[in-house]
C-alpha atoms as a PDB file:
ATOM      1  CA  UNK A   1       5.816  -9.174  93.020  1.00  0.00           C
ATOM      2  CA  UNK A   2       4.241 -12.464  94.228  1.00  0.00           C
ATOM      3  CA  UNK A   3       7.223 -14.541  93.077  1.00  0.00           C
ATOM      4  CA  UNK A   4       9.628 -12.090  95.092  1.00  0.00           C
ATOM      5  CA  UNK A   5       7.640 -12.073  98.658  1.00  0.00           C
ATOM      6  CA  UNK A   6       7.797 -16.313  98.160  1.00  0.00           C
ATOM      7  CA  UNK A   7      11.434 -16.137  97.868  1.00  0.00           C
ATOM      8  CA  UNK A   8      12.061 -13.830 100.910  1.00  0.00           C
ATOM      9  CA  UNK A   9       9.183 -15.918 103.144  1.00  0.00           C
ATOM     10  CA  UNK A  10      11.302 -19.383 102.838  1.00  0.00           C
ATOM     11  CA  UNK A  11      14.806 -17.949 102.748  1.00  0.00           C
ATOM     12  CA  UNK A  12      13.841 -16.429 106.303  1.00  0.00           C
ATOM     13  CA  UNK A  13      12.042 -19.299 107.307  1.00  0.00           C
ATOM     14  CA  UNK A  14      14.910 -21.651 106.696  1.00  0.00           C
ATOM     15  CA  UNK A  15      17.510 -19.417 108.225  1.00  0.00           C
ATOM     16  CA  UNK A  16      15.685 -19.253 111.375  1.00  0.00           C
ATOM     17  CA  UNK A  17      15.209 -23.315 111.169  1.00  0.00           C
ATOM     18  CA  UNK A  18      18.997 -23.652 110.738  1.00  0.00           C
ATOM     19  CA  UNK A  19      19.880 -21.638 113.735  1.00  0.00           C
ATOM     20  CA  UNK A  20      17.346 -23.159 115.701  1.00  0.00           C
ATOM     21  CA  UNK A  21      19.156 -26.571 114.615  1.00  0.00           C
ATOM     22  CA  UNK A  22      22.618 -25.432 116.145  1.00  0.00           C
ATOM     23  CA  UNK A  23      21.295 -24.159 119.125  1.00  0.00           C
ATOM     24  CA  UNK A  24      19.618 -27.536 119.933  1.00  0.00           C
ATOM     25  CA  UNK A  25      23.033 -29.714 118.700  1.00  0.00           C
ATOM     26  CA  UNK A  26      25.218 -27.342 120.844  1.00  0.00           C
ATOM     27  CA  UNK A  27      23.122 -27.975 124.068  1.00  0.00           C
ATOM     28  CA  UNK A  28      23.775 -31.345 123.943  1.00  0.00           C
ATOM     29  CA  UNK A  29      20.624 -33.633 122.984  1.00  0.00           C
ATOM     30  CA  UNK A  30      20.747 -36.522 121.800  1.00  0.00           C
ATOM     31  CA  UNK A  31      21.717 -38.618 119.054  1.00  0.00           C
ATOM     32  CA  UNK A  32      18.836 -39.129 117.422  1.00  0.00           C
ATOM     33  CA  UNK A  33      17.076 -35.566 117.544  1.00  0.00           C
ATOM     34  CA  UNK A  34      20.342 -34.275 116.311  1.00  0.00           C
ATOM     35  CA  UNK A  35      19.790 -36.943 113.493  1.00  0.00           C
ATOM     36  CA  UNK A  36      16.006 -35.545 112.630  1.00  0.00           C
ATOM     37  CA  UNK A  37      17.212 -31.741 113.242  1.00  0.00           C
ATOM     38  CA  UNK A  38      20.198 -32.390 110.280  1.00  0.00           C
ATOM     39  CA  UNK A  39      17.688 -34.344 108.527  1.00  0.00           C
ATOM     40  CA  UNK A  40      15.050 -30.746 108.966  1.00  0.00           C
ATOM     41  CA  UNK A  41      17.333 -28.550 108.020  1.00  0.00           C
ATOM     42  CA  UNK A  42      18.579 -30.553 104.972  1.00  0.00           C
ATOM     43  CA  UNK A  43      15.104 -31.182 103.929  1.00  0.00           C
ATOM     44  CA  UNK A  44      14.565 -27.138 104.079  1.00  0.00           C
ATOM     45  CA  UNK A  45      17.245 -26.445 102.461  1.00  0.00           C
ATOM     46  CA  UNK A  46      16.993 -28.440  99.307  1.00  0.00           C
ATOM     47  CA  UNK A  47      13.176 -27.289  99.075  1.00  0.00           C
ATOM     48  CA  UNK A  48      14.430 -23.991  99.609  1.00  0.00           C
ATOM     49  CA  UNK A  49      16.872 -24.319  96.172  1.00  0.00           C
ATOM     50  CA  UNK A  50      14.109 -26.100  94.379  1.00  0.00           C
ATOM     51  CA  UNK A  51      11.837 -23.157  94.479  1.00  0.00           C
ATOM     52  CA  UNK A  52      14.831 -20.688  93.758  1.00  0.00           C
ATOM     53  CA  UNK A  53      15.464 -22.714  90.819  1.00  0.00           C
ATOM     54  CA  UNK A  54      11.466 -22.483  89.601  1.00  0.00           C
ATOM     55  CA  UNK A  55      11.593 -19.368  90.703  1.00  0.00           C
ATOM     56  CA  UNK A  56      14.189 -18.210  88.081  1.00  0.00           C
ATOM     57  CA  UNK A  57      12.826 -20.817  85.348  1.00  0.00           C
ATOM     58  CA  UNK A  58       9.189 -19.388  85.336  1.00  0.00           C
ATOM     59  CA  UNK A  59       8.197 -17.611  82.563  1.00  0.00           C
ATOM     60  CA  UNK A  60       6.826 -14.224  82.737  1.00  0.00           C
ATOM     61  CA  UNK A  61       2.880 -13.957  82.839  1.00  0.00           C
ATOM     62  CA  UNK A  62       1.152 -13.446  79.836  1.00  0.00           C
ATOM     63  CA  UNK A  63      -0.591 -10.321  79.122  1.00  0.00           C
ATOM     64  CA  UNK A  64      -4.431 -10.450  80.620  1.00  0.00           C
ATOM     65  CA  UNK A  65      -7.178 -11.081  77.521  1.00  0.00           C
ATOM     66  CA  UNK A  66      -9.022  -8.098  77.321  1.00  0.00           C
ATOM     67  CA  UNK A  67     -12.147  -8.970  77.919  1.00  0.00           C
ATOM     68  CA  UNK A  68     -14.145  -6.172  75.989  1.00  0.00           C
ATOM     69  CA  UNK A  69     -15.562  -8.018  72.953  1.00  0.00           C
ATOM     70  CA  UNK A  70     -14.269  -6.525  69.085  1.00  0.00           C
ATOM     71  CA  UNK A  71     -17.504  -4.642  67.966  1.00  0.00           C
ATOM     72  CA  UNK A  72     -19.315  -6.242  64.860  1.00  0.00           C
ATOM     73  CA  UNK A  73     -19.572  -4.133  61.860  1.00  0.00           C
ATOM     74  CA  UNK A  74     -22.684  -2.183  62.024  1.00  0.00           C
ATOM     75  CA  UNK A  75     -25.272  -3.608  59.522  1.00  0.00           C
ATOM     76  CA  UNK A  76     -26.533  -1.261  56.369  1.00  0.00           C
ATOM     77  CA  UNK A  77     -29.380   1.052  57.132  1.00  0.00           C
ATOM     78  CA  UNK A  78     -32.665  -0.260  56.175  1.00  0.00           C
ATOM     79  CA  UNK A  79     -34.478   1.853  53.405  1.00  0.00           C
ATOM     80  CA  UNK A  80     -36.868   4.036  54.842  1.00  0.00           C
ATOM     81  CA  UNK A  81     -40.651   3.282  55.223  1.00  0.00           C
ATOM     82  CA  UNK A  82     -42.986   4.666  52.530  1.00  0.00           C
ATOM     83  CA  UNK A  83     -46.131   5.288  52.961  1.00  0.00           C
ATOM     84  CA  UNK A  84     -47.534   5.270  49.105  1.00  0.00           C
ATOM     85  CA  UNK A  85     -51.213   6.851  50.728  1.00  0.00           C
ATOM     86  CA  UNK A  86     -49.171   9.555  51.727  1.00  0.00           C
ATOM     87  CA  UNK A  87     -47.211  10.260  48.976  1.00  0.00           C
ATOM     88  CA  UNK A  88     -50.091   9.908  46.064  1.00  0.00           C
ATOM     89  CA  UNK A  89     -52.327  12.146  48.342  1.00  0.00           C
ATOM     90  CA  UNK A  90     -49.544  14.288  47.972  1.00  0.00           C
ATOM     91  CA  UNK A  91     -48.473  14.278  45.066  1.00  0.00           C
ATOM     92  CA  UNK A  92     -51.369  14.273  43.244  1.00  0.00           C
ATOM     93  CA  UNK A  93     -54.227  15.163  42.028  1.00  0.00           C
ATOM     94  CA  UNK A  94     -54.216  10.713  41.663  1.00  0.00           C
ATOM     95  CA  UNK A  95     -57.519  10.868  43.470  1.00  0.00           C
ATOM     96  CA  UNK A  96     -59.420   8.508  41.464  1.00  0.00           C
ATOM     97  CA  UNK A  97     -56.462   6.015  40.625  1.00  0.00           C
ATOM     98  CA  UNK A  98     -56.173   6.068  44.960  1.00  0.00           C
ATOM     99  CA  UNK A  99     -59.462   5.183  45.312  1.00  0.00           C
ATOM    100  CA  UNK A 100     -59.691   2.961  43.220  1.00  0.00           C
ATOM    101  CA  UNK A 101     -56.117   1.036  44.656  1.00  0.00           C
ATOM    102  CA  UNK A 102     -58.611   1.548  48.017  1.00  0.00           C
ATOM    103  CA  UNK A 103     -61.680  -0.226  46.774  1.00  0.00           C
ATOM    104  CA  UNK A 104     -59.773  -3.021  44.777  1.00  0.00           C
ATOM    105  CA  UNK A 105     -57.526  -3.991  47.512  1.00  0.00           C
ATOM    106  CA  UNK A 106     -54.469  -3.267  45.311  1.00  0.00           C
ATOM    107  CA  UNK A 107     -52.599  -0.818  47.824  1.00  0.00           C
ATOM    108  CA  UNK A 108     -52.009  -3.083  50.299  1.00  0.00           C
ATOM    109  CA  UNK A 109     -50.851  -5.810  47.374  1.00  0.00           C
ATOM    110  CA  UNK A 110     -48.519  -2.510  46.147  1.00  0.00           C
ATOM    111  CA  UNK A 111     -47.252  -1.560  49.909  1.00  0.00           C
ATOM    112  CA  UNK A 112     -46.197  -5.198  50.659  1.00  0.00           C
ATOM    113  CA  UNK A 113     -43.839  -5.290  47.413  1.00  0.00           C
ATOM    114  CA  UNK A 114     -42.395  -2.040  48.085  1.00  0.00           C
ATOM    115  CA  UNK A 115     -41.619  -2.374  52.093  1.00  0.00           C
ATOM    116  CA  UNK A 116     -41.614  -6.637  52.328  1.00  0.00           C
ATOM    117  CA  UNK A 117     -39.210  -7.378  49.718  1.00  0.00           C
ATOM    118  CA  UNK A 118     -35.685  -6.691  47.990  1.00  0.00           C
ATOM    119  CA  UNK A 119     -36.815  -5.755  44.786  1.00  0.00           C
ATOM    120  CA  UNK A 120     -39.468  -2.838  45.419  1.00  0.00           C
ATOM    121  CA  UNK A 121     -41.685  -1.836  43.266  1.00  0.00           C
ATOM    122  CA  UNK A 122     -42.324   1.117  40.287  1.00  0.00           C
ATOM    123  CA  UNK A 123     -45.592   2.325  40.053  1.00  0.00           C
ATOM    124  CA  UNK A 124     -47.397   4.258  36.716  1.00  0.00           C
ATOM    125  CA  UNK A 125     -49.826   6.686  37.599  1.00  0.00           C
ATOM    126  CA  UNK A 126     -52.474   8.398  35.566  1.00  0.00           C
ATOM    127  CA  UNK A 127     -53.856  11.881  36.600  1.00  0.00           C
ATOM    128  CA  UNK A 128     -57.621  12.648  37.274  1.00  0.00           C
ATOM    129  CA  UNK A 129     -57.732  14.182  33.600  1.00  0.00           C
ATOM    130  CA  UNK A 130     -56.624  11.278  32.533  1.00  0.00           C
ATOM    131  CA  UNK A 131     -59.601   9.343  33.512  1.00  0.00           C
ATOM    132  CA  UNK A 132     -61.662  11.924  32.781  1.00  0.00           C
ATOM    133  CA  UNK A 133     -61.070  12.314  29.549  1.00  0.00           C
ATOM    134  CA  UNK A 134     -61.391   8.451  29.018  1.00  0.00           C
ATOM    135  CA  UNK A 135     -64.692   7.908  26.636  1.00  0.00           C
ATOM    136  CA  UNK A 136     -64.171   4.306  25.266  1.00  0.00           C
ATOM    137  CA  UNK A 137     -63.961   2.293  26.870  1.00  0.00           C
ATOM    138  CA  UNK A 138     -66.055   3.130  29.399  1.00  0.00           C
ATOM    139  CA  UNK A 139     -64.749   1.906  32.891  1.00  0.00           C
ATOM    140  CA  UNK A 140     -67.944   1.670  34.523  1.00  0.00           C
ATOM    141  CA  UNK A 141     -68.730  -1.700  33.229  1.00  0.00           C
ATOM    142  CA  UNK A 142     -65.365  -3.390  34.595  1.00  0.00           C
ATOM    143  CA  UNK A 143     -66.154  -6.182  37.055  1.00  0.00           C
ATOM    144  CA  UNK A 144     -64.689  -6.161  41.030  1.00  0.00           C
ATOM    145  CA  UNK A 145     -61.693  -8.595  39.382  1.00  0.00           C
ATOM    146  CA  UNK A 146     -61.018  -6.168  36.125  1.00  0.00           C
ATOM    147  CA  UNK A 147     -60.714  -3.091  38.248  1.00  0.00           C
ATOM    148  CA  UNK A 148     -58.016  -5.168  40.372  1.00  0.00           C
ATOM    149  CA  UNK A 149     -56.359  -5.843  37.155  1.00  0.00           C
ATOM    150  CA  UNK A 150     -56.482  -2.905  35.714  1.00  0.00           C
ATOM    151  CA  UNK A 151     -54.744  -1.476  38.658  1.00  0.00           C
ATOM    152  CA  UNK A 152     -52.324  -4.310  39.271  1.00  0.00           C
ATOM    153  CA  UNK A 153     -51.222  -3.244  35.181  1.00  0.00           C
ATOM    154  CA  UNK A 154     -49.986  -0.152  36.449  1.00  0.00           C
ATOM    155  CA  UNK A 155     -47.204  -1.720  38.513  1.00  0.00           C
ATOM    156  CA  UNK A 156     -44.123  -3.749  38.255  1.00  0.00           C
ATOM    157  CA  UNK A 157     -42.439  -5.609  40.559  1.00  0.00           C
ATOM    158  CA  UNK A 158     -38.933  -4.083  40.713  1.00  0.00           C
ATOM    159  CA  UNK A 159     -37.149  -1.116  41.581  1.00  0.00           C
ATOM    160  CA  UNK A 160     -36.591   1.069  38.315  1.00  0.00           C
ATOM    161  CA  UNK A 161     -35.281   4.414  37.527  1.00  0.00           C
ATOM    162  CA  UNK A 162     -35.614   6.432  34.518  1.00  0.00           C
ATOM    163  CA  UNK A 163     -32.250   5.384  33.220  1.00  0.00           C
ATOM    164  CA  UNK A 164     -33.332   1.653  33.635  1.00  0.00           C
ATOM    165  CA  UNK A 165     -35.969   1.970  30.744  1.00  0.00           C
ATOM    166  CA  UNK A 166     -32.998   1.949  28.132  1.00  0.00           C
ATOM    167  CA  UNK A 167     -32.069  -1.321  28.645  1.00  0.00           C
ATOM    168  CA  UNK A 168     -35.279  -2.173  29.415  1.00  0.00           C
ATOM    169  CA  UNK A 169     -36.763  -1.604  26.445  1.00  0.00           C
ATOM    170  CA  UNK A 170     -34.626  -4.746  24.939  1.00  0.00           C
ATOM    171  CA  UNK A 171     -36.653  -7.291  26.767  1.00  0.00           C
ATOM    172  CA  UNK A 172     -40.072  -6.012  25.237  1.00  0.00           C
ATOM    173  CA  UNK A 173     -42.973  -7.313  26.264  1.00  0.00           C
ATOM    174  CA  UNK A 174     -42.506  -6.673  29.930  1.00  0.00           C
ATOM    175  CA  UNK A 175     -44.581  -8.313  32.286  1.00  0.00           C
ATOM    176  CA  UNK A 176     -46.699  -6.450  35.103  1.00  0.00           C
ATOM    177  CA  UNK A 177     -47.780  -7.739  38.477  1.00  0.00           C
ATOM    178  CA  UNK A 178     -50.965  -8.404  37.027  1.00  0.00           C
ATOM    179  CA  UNK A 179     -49.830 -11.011  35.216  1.00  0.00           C
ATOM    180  CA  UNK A 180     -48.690 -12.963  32.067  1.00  0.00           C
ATOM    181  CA  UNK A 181     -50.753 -11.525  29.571  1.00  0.00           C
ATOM    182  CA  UNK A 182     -50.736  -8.260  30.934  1.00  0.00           C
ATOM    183  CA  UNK A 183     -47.654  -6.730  29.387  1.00  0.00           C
ATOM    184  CA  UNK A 184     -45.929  -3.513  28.452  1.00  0.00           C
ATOM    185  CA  UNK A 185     -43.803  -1.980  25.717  1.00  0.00           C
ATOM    186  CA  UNK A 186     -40.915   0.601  26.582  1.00  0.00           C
ATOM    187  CA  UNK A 187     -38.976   2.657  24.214  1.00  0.00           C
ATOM    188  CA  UNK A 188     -36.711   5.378  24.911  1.00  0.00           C
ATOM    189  CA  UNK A 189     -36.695   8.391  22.496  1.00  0.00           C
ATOM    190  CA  UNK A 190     -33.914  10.678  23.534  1.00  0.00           C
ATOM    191  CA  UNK A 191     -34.642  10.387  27.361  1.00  0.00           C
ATOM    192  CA  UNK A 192     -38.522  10.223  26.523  1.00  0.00           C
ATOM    193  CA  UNK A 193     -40.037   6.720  28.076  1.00  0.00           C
ATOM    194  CA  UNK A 194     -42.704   5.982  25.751  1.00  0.00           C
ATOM    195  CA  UNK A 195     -45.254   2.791  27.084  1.00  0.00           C
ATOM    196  CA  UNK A 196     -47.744   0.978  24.932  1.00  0.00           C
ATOM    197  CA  UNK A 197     -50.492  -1.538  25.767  1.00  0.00           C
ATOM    198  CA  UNK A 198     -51.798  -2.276  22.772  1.00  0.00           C
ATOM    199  CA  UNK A 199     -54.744   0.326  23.757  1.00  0.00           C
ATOM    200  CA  UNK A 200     -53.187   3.264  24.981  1.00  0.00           C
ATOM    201  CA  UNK A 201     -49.850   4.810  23.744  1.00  0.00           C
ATOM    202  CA  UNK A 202     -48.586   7.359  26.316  1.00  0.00           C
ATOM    203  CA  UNK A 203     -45.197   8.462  27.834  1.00  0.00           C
ATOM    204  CA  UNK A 204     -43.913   9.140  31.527  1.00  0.00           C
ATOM    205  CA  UNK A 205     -44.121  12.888  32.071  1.00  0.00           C
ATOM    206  CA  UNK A 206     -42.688  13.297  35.152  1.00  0.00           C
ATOM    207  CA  UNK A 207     -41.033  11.304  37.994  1.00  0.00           C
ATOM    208  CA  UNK A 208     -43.506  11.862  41.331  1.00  0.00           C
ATOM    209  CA  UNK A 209     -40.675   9.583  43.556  1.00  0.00           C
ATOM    210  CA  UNK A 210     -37.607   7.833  42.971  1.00  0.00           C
ATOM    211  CA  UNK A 211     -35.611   6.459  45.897  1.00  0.00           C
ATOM    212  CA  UNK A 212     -35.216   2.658  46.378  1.00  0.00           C
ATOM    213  CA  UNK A 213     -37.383   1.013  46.995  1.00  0.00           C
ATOM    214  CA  UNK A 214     -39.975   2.996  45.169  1.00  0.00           C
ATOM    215  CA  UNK A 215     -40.414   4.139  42.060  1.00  0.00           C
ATOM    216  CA  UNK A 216     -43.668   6.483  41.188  1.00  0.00           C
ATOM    217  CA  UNK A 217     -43.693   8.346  37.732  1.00  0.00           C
ATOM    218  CA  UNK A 218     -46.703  10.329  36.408  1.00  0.00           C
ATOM    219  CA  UNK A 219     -48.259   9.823  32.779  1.00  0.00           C
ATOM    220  CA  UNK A 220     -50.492  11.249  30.750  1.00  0.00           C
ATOM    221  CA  UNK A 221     -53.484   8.488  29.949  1.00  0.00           C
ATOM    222  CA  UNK A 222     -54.729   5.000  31.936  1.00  0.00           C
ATOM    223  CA  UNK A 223     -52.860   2.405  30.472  1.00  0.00           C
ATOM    224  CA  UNK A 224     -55.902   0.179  29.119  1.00  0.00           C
ATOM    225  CA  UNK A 225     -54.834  -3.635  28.573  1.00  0.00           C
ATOM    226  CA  UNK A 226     -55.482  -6.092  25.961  1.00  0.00           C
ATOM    227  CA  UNK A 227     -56.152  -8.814  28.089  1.00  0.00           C
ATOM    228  CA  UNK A 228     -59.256  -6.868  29.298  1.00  0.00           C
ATOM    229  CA  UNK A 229     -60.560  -4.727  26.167  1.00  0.00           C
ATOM    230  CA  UNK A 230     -59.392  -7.252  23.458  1.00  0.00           C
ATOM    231  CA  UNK A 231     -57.835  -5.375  20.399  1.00  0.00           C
ATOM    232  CA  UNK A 232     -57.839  -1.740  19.615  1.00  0.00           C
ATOM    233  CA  UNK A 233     -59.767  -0.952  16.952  1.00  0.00           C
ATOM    234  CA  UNK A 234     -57.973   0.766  13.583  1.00  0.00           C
ATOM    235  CA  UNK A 235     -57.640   4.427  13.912  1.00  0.00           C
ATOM    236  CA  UNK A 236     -60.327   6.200  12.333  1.00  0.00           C
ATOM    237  CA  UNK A 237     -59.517   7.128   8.587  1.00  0.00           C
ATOM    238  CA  UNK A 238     -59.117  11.066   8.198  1.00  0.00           C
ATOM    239  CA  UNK A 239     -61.552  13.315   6.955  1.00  0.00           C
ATOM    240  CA  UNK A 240     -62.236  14.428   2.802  1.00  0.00           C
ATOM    241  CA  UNK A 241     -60.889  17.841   2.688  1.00  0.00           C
ATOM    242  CA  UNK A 242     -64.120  20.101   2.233  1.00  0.00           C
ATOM    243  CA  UNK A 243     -63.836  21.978  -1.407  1.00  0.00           C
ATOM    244  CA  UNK A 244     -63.629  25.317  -1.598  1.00  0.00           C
ATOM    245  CA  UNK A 245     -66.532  27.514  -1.756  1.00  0.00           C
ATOM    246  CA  UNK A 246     -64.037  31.207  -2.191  1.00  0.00           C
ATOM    247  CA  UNK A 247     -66.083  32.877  -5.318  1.00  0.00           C
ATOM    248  CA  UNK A 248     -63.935  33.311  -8.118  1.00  0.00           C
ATOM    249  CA  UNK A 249     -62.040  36.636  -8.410  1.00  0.00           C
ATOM    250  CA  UNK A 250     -62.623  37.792 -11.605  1.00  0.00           C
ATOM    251  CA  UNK A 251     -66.312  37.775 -11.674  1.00  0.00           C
ATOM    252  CA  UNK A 252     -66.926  40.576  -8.660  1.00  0.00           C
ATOM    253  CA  UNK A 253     -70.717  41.682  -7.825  1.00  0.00           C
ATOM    254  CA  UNK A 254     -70.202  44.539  -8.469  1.00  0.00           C
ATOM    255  CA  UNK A 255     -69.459  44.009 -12.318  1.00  0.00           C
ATOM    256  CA  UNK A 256     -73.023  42.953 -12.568  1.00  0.00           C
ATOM    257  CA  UNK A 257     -74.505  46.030 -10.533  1.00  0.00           C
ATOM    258  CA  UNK A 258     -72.371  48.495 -13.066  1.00  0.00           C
ATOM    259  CA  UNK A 259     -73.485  46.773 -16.115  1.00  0.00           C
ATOM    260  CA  UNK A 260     -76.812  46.941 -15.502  1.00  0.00           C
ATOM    261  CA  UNK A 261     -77.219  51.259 -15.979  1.00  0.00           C
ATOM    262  CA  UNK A 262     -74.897  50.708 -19.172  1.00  0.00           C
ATOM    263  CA  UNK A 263     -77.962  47.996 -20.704  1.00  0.00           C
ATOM    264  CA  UNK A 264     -80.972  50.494 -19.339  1.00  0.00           C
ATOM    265  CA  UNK A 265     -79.021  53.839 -21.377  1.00  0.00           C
ATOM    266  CA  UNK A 266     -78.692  51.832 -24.650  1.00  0.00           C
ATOM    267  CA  UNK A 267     -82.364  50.275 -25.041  1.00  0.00           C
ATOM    268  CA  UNK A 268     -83.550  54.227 -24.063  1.00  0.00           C
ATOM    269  CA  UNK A 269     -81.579  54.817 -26.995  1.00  0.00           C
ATOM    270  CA  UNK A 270     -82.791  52.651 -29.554  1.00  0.00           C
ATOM    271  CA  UNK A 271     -85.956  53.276 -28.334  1.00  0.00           C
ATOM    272  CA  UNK A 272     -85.517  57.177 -29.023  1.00  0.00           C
ATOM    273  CA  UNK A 273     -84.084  56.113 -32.467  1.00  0.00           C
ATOM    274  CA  UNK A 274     -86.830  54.199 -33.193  1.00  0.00           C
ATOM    275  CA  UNK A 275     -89.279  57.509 -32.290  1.00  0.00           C
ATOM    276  CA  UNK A 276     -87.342  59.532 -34.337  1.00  0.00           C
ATOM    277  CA  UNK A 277     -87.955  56.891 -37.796  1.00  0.00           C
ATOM    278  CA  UNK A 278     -91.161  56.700 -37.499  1.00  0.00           C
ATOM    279  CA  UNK A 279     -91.663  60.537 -37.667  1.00  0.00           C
ATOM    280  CA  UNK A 280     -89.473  61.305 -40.364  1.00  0.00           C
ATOM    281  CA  UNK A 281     -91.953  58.573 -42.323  1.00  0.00           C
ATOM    282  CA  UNK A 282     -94.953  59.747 -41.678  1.00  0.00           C
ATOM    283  CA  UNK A 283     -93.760  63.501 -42.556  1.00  0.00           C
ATOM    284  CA  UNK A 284     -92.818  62.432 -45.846  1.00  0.00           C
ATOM    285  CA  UNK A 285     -96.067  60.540 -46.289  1.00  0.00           C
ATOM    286  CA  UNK A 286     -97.640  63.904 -45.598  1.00  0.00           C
ATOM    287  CA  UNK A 287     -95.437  66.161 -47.797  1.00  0.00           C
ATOM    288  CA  UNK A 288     -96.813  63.668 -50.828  1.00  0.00           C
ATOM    289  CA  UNK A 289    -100.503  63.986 -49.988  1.00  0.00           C
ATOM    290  CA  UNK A 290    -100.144  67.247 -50.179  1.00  0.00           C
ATOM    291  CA  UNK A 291     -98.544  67.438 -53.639  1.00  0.00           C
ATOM    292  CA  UNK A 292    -100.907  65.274 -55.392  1.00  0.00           C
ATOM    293  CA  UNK A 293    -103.885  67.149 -53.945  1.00  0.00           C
ATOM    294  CA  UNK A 294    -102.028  70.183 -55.679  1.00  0.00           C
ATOM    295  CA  UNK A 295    -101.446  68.760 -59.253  1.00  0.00           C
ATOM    296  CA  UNK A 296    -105.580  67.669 -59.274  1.00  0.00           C
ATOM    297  CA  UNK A 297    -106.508  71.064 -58.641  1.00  0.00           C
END
C-alpha cells in the first residue's frame, strides 16, 4: 500500500512540473531558464521511471517473525517429598527402630539418600516385637557408634522393589550403607525374600512403601551383623527324647487286687485241712487206749 501512494505522489508531482515548464517556455523567457526548465523536467522524468522500474522489481515483503518464543518441553515431575518420620510413625508400630534412627543420627543420613540423590534408598524395618523378643545379644551394651551401625545395616543405598531381589540375589554379599563388611544375603523362594546376616535369618513380610524413591518393607527380626557380634554360635543340639514311663498293659492293678482274696481262701483251706488231720489222729489214738484197757481187764 506504501509502494502504491509513492507511485501516485511523483507521477502527480511531475505532471504538475511539466505543465508548469510549458507555461513558462510559452510566455516567452529566456534562453537559459528554458534550458534549466527542459533540464527539470527531464531530470523528473527519468527519476520518475527509475522508481517505476524499482517499483515493479521489488520483491514482496517477507512474512513478519513471530515473535512469541516456541515453548520448551516441560521438564519431568520431580518425585514427591517423603517424609520417612511420617510414614514409620504411621506405619508402624517401628517405635523403637524410630527412636533409635532419632538418637543415632541415622534419619537424617536415611532422608538425605532418599530426597538428595538419584538412586533413593530401601529401608528394612523390624517391628517392636522384634526387638522385644531379642535375648542375645543383648543391645544394651552397643556403644553410640554400634547403634549407628546397626541402624545404617538396615538400609541400602538404592531404589529396590520386590521384584528387584531376584536378580539381586546373584550378586550375594550385598553391601549396606553401613559399610564394607556389613553385608547381606538375598534369596528368593517363590516370591519369598529371605535375608541373612550371618546372625539373624529372617524374610520381608510385608512391603510398608514402595514408590521411587523409597523403598520401606517390614520383617520379622533385627538384622544383627557380623561385623558387630562376631560369629553366630552353632545351633543348640536337640534334646534326648525322654523314655517312656506308660505302664505296661498286660500287668493291670487290678490283677494284683483280685489275686489277693483267691491266696487268703486257699491258705483258710489248708488250714481247715490241716484241723481236720489232726482230729481224725488223735480219735484213733483214743479208740486204741480204749481197747487195750479192755483186753487187761
Amino acid at each position: 500500500m506504501f509502494l502504491v501512494c509513492n507511485v501516485v505522489l511523483w507521477v502527480s508531482l511531475c505532471f504538475f512540473l511539466a505543465a508548469l515548464a510549458v507555461i513558462w517556455i510559452w510566455k516567452g523567457k529566456t534562453r537559459t531558464m528554458k534550458i534549466s526548465m527542459i533540464f527539470l523536467v527531464t531530470s523528473l522524468l527519468v527519476l520518475w521511471s527509475c522508481s517505476s522500474t524499482n517499483a515493479k522489481t521489488v520483491s514482496p515483503p517477507a512474512p513478519a517473525l513471530s515473535l512469541t518464543p516456541t515453548p520448551a518441553p516441560a521438564p519431568a515431575p520431580a518425585p514427591d517429598y517423603v517424609n520417612l518420620t511420617d510414614l514409620l510413625t504411621l506405619a508402624g508400630p517401628f517405635h523403637t527402630f524410630l527412636n533409635l534412627l532419632d538418637s543415632t543420627g541415622v534419619m537424617k543420613t536415611f532422608q538425605d539418600q532418599a530426597n538428595n540423590t538419584e538412586q533413593g534408598i530401601t529401608i528394612f524395618v523390624p517391628q517392636d516385637t522384634a526387638f522385644s523378643s531379642l535375648k542375645k545379644p543383648s543391645l544394651s551394651n552397643l556403644t553410640q557408634d554400634q547403634k549407628k551401625s546397626l541402624c545404617l545395616f538396615h538400609g541400602l543405598s538404592k531404589y529396590y522393589t520386590l521384584s528387584d531381589f531376584n536378580k539381586l540375589s546373584s550378586s550375594n554379599p550385598v553391601t549396606t550403607m553401613a559399610g564394607g563388611q556389613y553385608t547381606l544375603n538375598f534369596t528368593d523362594v517363590s516370591g519369598t525374600v529371605l535375608l541373612g546376616s550371618g546372625w539373624t535369618n529372617t524374610k520381608v513380610s510385608s512391603s510398608v512403601h514402595s514408590t521411587n524413591p523409597v523403598s520401606v518393607f517390614q520383617v520379622d527380626r533385627v538384622l544383627l551383623p557380623e561385623a558387630i557380634f562376631g560369629v553366630a554360635p552353632p545351633p543348640a543340639p536337640a534334646p534326648a527324647p525322654t523314655p517312656d514311663t506308660t505302664p505296661a498293659a498286660d500287668t493291670p492293678k487290678s490283677s494284683t487286687t483280685k489275686a489277693s482274696p483267691k491266696s487268703s481262701s486257699s491258705t483258710s483251706s489248708s488250714s481247715s485241712s490241716h484241723r481236720i488231720i489232726n482230729w481224725g489222729v488223735l480219735h484213733c489214738l483214743v479208740l486204741a487206749m480204749s481197747g487195750g484197757f479192755i483186753l487187761f481187764f
